[in-house]
C-alpha atoms as a PDB file:
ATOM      1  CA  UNK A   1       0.000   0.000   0.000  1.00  0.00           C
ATOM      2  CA  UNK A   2       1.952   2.821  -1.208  1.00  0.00           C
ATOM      3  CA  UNK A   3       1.451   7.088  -1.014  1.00  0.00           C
ATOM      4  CA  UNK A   4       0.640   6.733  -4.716  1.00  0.00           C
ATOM      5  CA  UNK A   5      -2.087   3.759  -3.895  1.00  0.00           C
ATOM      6  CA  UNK A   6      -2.995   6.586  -0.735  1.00  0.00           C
ATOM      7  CA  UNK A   7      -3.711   9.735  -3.411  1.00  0.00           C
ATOM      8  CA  UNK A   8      -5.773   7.715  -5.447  1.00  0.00           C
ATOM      9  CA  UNK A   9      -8.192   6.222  -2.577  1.00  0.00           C
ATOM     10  CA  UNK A  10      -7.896  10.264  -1.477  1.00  0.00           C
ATOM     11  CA  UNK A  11      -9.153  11.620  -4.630  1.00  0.00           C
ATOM     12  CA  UNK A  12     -12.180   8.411  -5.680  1.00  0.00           C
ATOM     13  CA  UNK A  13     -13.243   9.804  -2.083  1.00  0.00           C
ATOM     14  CA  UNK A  14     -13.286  13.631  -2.643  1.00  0.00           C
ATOM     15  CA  UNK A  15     -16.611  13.597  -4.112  1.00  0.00           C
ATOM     16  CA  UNK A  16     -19.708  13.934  -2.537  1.00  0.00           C
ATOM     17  CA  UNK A  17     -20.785  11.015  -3.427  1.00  0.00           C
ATOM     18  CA  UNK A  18     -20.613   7.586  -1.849  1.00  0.00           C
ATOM     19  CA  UNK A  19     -18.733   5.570  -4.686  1.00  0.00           C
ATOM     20  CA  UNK A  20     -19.622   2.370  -3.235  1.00  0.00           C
ATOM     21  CA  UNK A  21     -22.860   3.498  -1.401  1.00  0.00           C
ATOM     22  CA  UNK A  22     -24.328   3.666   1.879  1.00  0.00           C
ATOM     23  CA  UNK A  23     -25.627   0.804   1.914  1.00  0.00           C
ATOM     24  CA  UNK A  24     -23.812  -2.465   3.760  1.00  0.00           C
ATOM     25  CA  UNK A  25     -22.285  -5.051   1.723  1.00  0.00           C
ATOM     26  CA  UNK A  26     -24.857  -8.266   0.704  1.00  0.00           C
ATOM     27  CA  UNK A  27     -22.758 -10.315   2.682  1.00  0.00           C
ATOM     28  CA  UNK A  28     -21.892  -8.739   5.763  1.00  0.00           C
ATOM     29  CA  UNK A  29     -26.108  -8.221   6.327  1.00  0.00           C
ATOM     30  CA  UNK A  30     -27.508 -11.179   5.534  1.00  0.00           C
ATOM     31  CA  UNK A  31     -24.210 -12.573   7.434  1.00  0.00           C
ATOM     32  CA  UNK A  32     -25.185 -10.638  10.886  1.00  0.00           C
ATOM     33  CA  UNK A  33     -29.116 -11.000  10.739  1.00  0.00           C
ATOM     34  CA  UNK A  34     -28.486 -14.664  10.907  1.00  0.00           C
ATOM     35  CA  UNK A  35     -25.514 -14.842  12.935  1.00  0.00           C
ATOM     36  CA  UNK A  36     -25.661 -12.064  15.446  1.00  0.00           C
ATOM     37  CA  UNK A  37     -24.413 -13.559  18.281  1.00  0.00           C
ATOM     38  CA  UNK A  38     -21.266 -14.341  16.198  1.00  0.00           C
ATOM     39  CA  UNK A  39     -20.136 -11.046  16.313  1.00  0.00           C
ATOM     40  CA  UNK A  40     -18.258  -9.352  19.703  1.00  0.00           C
ATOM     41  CA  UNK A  41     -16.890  -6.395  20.590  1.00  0.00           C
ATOM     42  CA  UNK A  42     -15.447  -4.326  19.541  1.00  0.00           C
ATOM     43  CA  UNK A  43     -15.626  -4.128  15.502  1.00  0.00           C
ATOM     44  CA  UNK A  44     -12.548  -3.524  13.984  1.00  0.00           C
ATOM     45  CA  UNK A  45     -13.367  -2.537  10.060  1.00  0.00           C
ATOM     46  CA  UNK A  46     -10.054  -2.625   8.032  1.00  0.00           C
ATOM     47  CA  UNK A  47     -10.095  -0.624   5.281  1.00  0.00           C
ATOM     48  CA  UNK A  48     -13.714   0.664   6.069  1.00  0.00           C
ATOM     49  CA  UNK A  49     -13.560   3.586   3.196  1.00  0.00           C
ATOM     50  CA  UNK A  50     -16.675   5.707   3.188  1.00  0.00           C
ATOM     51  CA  UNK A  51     -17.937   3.728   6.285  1.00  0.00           C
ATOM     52  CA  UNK A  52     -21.223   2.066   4.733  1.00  0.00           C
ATOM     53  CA  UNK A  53     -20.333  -1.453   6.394  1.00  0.00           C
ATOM     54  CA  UNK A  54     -19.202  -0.052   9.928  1.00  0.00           C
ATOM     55  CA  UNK A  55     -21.964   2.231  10.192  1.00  0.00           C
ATOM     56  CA  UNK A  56     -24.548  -0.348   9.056  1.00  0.00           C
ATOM     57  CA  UNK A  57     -22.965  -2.322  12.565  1.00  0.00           C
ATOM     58  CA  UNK A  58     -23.254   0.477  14.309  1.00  0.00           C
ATOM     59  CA  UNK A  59     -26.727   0.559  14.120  1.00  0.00           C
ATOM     60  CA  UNK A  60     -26.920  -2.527  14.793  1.00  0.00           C
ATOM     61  CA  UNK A  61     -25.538  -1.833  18.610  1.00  0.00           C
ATOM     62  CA  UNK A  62     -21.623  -2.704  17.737  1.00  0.00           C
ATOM     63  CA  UNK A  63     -19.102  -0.531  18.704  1.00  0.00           C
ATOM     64  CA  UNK A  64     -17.399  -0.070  15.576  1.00  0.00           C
ATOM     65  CA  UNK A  65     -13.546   1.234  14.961  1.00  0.00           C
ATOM     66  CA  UNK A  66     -13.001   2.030  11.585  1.00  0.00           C
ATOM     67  CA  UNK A  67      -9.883   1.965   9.911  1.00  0.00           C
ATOM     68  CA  UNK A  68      -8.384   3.837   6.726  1.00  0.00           C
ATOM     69  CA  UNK A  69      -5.692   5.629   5.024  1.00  0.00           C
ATOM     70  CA  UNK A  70      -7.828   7.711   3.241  1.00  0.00           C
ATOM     71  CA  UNK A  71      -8.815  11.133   5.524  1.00  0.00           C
ATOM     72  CA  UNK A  72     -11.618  11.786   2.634  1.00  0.00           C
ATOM     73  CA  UNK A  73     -13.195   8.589   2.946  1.00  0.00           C
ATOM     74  CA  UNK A  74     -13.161   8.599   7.424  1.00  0.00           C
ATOM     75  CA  UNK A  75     -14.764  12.472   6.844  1.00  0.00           C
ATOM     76  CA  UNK A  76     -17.669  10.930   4.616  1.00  0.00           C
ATOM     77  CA  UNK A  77     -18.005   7.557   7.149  1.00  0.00           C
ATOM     78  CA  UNK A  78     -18.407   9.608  10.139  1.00  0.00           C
ATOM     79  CA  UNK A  79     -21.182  11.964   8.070  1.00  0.00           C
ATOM     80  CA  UNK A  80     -22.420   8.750   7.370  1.00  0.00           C
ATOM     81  CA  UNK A  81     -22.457   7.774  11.169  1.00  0.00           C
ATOM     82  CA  UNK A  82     -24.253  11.272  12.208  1.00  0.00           C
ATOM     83  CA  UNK A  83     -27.126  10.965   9.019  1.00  0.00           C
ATOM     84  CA  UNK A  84     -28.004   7.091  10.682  1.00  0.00           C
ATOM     85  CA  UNK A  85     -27.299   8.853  14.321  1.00  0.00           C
ATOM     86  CA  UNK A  86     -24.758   6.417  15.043  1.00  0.00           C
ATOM     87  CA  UNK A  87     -20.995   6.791  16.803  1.00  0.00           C
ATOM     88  CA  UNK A  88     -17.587   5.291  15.502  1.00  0.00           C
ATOM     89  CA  UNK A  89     -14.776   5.750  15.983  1.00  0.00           C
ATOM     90  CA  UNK A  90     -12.207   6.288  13.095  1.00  0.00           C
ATOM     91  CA  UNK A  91      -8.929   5.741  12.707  1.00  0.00           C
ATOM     92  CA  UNK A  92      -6.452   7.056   9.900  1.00  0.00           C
ATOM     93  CA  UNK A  93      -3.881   4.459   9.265  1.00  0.00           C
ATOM     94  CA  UNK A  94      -1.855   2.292   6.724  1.00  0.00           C
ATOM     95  CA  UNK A  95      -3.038  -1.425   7.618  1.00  0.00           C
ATOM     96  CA  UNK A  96       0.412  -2.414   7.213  1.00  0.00           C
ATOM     97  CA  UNK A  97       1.795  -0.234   9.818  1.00  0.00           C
ATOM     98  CA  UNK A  98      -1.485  -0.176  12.580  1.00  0.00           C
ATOM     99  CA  UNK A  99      -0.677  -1.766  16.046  1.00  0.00           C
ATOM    100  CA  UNK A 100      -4.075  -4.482  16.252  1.00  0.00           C
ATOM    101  CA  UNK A 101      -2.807  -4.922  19.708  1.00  0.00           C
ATOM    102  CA  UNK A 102      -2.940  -8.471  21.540  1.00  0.00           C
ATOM    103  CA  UNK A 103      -6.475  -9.906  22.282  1.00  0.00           C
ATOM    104  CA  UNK A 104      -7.692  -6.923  21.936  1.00  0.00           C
ATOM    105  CA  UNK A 105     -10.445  -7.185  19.468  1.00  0.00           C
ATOM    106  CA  UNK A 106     -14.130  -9.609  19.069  1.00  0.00           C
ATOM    107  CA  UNK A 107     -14.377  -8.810  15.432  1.00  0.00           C
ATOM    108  CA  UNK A 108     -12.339  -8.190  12.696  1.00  0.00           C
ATOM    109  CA  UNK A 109     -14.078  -7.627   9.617  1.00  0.00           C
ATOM    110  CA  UNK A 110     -12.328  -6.635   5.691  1.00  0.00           C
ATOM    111  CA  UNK A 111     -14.135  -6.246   2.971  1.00  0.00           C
ATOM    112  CA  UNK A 112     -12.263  -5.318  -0.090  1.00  0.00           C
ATOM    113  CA  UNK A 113      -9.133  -4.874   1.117  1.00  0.00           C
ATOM    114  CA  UNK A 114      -6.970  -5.965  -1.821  1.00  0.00           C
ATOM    115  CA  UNK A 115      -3.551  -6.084  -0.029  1.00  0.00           C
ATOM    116  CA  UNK A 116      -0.230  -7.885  -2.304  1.00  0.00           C
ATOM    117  CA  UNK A 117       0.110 -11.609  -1.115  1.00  0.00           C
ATOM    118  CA  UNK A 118       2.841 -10.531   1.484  1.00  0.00           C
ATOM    119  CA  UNK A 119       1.135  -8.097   3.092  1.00  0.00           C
ATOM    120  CA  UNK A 120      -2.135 -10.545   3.310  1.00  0.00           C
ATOM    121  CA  UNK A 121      -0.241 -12.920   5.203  1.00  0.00           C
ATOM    122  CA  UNK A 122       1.608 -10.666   7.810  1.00  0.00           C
ATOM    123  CA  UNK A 123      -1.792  -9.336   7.937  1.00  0.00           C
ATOM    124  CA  UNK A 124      -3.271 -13.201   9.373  1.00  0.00           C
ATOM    125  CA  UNK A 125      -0.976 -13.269  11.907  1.00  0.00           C
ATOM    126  CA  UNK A 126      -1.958 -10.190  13.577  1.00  0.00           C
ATOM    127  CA  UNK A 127      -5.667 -10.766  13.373  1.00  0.00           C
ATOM    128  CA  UNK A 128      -4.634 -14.333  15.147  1.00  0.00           C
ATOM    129  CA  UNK A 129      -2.835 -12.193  17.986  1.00  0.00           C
ATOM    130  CA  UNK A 130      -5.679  -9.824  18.470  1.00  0.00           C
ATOM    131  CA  UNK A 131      -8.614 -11.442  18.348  1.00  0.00           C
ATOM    132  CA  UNK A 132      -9.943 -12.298  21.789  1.00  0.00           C
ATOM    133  CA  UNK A 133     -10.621 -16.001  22.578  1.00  0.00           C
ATOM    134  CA  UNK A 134     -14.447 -16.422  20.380  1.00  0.00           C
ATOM    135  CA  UNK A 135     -13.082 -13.350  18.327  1.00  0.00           C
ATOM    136  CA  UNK A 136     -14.812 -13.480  14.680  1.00  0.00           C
ATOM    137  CA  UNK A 137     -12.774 -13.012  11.362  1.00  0.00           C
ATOM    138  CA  UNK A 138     -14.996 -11.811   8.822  1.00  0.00           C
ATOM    139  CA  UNK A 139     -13.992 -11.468   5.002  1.00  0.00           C
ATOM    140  CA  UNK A 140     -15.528 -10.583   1.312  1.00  0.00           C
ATOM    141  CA  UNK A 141     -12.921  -9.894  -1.264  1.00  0.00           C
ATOM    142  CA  UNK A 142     -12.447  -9.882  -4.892  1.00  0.00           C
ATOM    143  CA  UNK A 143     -11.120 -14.325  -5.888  1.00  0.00           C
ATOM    144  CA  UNK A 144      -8.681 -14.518  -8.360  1.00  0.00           C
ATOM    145  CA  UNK A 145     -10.802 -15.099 -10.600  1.00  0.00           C
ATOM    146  CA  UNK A 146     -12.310 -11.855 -11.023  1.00  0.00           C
ATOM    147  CA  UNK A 147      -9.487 -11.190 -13.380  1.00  0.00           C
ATOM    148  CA  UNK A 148     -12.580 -12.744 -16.073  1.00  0.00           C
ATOM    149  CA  UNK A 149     -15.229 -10.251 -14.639  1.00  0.00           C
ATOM    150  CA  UNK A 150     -14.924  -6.072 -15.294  1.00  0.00           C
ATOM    151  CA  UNK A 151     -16.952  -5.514 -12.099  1.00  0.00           C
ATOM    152  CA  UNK A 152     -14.286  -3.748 -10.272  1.00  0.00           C
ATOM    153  CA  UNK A 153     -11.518  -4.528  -8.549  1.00  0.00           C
ATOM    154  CA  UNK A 154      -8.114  -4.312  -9.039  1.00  0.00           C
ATOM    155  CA  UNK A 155      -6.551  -6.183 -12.217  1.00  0.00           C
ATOM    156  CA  UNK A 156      -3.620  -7.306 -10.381  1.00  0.00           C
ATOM    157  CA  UNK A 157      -3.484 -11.102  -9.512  1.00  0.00           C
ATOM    158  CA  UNK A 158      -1.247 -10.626  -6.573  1.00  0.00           C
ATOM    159  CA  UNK A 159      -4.157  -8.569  -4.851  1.00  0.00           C
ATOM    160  CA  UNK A 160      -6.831 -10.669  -5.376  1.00  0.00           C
ATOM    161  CA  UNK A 161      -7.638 -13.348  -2.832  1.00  0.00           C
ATOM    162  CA  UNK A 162      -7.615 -17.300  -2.147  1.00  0.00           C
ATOM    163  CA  UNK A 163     -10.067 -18.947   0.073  1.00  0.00           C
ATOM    164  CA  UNK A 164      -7.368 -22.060   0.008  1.00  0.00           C
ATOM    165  CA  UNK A 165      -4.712 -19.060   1.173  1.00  0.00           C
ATOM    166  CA  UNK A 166      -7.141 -18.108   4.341  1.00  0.00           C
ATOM    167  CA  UNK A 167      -8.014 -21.665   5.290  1.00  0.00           C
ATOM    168  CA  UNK A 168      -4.211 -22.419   5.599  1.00  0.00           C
ATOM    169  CA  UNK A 169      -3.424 -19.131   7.136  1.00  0.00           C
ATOM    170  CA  UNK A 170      -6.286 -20.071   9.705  1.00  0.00           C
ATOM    171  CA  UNK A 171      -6.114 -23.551  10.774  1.00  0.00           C
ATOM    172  CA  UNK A 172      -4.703 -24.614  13.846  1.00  0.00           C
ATOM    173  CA  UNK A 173      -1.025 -24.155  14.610  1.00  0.00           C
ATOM    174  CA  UNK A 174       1.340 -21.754  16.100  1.00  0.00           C
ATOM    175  CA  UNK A 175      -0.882 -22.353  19.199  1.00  0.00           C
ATOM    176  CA  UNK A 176      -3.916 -20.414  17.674  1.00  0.00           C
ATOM    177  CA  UNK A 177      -7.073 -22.778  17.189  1.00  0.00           C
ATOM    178  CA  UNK A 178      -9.545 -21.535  14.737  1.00  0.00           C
ATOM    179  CA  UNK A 179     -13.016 -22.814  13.602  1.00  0.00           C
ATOM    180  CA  UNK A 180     -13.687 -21.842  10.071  1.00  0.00           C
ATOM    181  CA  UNK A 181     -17.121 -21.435   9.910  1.00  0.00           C
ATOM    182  CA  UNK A 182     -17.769 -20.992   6.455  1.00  0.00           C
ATOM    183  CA  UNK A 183     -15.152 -20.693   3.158  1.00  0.00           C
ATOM    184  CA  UNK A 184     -16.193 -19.977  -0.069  1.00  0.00           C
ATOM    185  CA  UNK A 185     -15.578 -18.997  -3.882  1.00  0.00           C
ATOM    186  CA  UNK A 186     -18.804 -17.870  -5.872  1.00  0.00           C
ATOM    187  CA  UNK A 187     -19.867 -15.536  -8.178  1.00  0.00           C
ATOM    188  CA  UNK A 188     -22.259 -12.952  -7.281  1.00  0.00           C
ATOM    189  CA  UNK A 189     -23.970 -10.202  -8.640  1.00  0.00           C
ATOM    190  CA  UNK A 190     -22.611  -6.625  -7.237  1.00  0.00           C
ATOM    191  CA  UNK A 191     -24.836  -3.609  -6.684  1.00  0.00           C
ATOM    192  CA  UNK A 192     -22.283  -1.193  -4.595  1.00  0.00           C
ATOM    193  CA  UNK A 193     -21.769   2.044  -5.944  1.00  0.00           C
ATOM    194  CA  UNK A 194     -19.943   2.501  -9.445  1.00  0.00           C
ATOM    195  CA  UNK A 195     -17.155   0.769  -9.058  1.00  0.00           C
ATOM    196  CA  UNK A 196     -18.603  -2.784  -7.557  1.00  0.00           C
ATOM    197  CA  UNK A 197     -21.852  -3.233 -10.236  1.00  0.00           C
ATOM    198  CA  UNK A 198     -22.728  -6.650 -12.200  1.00  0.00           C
ATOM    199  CA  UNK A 199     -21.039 -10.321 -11.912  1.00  0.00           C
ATOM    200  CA  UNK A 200     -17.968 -10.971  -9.897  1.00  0.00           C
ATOM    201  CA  UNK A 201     -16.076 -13.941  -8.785  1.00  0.00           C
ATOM    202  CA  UNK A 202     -15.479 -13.342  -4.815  1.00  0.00           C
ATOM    203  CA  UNK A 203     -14.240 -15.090  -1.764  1.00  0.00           C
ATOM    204  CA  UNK A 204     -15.885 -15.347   1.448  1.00  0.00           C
ATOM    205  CA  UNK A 205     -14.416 -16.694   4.984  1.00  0.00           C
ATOM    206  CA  UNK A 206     -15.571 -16.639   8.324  1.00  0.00           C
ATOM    207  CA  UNK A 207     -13.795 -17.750  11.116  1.00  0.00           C
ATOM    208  CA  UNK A 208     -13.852 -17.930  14.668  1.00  0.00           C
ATOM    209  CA  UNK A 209     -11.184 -17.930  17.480  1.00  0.00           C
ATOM    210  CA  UNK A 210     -11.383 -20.841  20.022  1.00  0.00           C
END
């Protein structure tokens, strides 16, 4: 995630518009209706943009952290939070370089955080540290396989994600047990702003910390 990478999310953000929405992902709210006890506190949303998936927790009673590198996207999530008269709290930070802490969080959600394969996997081991014991990992991303589909997403293979990647990343060893609730690659149809509209090939893992 470079400064370059940073400008760009800066600038898709500057507009008044929500470029993905306000509306939660598919996933993550069909996800929570039916699995609500699932989720602890607090929320940790990596890479949370405009904010339309950590507000959407928010009113559902979480208390949400979001995080981002992009200032213009945290200003139009915590707009976001005051129009659905909601609190989070936001955090402006490079992934890479944020402290997550040791058990220190009961949900760690990322959607569409397209992160190179190196940076994905240093990423794993410091959800493992900082979930709490029943902590939830929650994830929708872009498969590799969306490199067939022109519904958004980046167009680099390295970024895109591997539900046999996660699965390894999160079985038990290292003295971290995990229960991998569900693991998936399916293609969906996309209705999230511009940038995230029509069929996609995605990847979707849920996990919980024993």
């Amino acid at each position: 995630m470079t400064d370059e990478m940073q400008n760009q999310w800066n600038e898709r953000f500057s507009s008044e518009e929500y470029i993905y929405g306000k509306e939660p992902n598919t996933f993550l709210k069909e996800f929570f209706e039916n699995n609500q006890k699932l989720f602890k506190n607090p929320v940790l949303m990596l890479g949370d943009g405009e904010g339309r998936n950590g507000v959407y927790l928010a009113t559902k009673g979480m208390d949400v952290v979001s995080l981002d590198y992009a200032a213009n996207g945290l200003k139009k999530a915590e707009l976001l939070a005051k129009e659905k008269n909601v609190k989070i709290k936001t955090i402006l930070a490079n992934v890479n370089e944020f402290d997550f802490g040791v058990n220190q969080w009961g949900s760690i959600v990322l959607i569409y955080l397209h992160l190179s394969k190196i940076e994905r996997l240093n990423l794993y081991e410091k959800i493992k540290n900082s979930l709490i014991p029943s902590g939830l990992f929650f994830v929708e991303a872009f498969s590799k396989n969306q490199l067939n589909y022109n519904s958004g997403g980046p167009k680099n293979y390295d970024l895109l994600y591997d539900k046999y990647e996660l699965e390894n990343a999160f079985k038990n060893q290292n003295g971290f047990e995990f229960e991998i609730i569900l693991s998936e690659e399916k293609v969906v149809i996309l209705h999230e702003g511009r940038f995230h509209e029509g069929e996609g090939s995605v990847v979707r893992f849920v996990s919980k910390k024993i």
